[in-house]
N, C-alpha and C. Protein backbone atom coordinates (compact mmCIF):
# COMPACT_ATOMS: atom_id res chain seq x y z
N UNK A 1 26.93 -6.19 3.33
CA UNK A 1 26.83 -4.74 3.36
C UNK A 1 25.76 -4.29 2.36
N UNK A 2 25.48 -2.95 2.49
CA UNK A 2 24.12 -2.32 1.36
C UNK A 2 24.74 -2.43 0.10
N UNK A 3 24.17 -2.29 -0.86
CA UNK A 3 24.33 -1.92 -2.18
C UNK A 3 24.73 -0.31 -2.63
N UNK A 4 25.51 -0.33 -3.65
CA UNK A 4 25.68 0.63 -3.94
C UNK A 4 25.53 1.37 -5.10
N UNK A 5 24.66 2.74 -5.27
CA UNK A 5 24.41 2.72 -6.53
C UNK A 5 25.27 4.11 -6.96
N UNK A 6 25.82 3.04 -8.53
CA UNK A 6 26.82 3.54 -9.22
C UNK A 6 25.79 4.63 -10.37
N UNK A 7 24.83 4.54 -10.55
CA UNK A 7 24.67 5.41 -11.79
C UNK A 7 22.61 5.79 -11.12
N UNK A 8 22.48 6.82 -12.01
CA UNK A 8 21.15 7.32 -11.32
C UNK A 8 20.21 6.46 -11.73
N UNK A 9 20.36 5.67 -13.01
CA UNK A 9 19.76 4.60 -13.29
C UNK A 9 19.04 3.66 -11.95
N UNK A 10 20.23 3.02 -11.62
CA UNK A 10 20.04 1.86 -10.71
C UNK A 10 19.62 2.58 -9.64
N UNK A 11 19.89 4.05 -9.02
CA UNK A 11 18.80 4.30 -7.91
C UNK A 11 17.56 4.82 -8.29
N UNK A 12 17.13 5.00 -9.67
CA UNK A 12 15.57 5.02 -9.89
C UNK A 12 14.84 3.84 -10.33
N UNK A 13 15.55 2.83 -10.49
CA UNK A 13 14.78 1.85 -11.01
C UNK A 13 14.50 1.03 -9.35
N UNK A 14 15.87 1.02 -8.34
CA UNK A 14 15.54 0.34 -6.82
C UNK A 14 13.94 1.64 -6.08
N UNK A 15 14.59 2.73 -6.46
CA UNK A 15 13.79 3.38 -5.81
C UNK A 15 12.15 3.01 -6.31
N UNK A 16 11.79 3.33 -7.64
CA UNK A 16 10.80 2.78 -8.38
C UNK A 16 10.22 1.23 -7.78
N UNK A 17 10.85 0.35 -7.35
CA UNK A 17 10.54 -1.03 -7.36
C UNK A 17 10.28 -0.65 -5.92
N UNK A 18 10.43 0.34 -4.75
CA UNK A 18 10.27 0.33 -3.49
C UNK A 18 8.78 0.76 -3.45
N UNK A 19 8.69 2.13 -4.25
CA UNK A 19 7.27 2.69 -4.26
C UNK A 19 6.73 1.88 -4.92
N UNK A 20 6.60 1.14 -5.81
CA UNK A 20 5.40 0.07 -6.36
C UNK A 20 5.28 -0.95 -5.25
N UNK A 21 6.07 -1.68 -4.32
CA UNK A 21 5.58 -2.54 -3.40
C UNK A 21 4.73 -1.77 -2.27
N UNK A 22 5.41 -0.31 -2.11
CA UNK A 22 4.64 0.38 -0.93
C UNK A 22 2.94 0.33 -1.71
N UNK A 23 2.74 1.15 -2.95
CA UNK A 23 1.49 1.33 -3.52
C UNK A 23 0.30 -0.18 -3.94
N UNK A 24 1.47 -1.02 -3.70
CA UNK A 24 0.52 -2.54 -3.94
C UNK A 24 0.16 -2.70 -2.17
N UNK A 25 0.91 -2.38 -1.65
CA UNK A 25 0.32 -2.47 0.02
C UNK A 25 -0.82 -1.94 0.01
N UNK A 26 -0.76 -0.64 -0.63
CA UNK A 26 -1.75 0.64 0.20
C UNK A 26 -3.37 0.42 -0.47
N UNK A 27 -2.82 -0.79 -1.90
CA UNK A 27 -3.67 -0.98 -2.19
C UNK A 27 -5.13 -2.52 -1.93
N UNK A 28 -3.97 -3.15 -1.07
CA UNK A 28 -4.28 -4.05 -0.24
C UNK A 28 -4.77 -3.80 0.44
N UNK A 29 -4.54 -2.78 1.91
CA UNK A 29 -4.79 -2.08 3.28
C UNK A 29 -5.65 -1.20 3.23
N UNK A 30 -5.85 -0.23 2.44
CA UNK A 30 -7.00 0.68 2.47
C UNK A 30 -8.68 -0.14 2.46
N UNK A 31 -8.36 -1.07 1.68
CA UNK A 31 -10.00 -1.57 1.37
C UNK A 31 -10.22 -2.53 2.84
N UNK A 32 -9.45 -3.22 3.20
CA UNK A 32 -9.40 -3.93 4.54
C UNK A 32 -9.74 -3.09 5.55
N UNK A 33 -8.97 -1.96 5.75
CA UNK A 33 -9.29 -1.10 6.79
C UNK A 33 -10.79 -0.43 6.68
N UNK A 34 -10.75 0.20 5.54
CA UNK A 34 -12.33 0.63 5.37
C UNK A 34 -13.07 -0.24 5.92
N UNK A 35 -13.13 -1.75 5.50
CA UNK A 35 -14.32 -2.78 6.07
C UNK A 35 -13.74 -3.42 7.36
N UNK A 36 -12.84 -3.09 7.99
CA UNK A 36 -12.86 -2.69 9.82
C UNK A 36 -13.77 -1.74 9.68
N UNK A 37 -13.49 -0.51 9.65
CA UNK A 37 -14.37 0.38 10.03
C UNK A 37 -15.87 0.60 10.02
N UNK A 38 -16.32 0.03 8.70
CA UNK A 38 -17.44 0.25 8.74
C UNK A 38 -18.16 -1.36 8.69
N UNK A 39 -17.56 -2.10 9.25
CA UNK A 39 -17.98 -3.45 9.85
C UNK A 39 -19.19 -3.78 10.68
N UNK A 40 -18.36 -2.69 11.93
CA UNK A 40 -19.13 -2.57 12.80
C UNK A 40 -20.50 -1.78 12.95
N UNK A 41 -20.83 -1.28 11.82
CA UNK A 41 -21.80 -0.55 12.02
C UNK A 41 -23.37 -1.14 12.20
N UNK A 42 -24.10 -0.68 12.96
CA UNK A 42 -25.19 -1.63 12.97
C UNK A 42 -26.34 -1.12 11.28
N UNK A 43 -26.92 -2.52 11.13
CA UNK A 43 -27.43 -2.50 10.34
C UNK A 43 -28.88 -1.86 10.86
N UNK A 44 -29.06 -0.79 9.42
CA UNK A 44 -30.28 -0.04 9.31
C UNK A 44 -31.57 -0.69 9.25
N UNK A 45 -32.65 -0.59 10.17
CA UNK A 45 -33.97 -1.10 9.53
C UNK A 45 -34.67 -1.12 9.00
N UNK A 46 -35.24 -1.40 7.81
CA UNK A 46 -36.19 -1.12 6.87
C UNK A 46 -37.44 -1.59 6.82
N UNK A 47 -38.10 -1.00 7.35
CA UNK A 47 -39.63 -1.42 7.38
C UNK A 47 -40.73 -1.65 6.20
């Protein structure tokens, strides 16, 4: 069964430990996605 939290403690410290894994994602995924995106772009010519 879930856990249960007995004091506000233990649901800010689970809650806390949820948003730091989400923000280590976002900080993984944003830079990846950017270089999808601009991957494809064709390269400029410089004469």
């Amino acid at each position: 069964m879930g856990s249960v939290y007995y004091t506000l403690q233990d649901f800010i410290t689970h809650t806390e430990l949820f948003i730091y894994l989400l923000m280590a994602g976002a900080l993984v995924a944003l830079p990846l996605f950017w270089r999808f995106l601009t991957g494809r772009d064709e390269k400029k010519r410089t004469y």
